[in-house]
Protein backbone atom coordinates (compact mmCIF):
# COMPACT_ATOMS: atom_id res chain seq x y z
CA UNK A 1 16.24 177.49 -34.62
CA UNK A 2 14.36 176.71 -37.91
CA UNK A 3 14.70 173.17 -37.29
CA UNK A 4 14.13 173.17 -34.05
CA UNK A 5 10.58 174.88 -34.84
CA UNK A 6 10.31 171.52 -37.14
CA UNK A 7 10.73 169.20 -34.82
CA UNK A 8 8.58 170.78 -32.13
CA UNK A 9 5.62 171.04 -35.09
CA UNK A 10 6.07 167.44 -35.63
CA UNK A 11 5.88 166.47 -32.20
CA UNK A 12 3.10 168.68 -31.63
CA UNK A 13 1.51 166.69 -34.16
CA UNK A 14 2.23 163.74 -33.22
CA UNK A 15 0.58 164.11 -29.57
CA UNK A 16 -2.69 165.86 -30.90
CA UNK A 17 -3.32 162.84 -33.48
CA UNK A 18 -2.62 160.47 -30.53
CA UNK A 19 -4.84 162.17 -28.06
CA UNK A 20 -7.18 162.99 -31.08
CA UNK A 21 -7.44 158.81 -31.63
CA UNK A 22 -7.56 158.10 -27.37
CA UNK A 23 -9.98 161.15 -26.26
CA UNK A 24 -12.09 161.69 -29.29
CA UNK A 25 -11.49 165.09 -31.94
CA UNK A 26 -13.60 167.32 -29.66
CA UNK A 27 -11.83 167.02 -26.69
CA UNK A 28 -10.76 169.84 -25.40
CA UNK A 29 -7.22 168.36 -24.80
CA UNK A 30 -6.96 167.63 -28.44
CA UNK A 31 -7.90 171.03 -29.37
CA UNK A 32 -5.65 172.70 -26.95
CA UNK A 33 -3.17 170.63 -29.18
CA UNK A 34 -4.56 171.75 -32.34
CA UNK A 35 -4.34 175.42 -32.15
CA UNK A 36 -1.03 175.05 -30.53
CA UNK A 37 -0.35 173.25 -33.27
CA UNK A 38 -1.94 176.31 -35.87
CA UNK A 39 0.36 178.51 -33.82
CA UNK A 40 3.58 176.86 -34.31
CA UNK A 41 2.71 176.51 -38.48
CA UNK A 42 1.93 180.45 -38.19
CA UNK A 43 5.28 181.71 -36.80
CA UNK A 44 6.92 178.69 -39.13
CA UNK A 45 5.30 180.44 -42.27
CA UNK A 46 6.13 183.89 -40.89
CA UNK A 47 9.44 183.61 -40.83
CA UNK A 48 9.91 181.83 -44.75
CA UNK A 49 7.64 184.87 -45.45
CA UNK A 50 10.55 187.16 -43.92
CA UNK A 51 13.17 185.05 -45.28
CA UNK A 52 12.11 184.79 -49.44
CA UNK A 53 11.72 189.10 -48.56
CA UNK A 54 15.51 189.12 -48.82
């Protein structure tokens, strides 16, 4: 699961700097991307939170 969250942040990545480069920062594609991407790197940081609590 963990690295599966990994990969799917990197790919998630990946696509928002490509459509970032293609449709321009703003676009509301590449923001879509971004907080999609803010998302995934919330629930990735949760769960280290709930794993150093043990």
């Amino acid at each position: 699961m963990k690295n599966d969250l990994v990969v799917k942040i990197e790919n998630v990545r990946k696509q928002m700097i490509n459509v970032g480069m293609s449709s321009g920062f703003t676009s509301e594609e590449t923001i879509r991307l971004s907080k999609k991407l803010d998302n995934l790197i919330n629930l990735q940081m949760k769960l280290f939170s709930n794993l150093s609590a043990y």
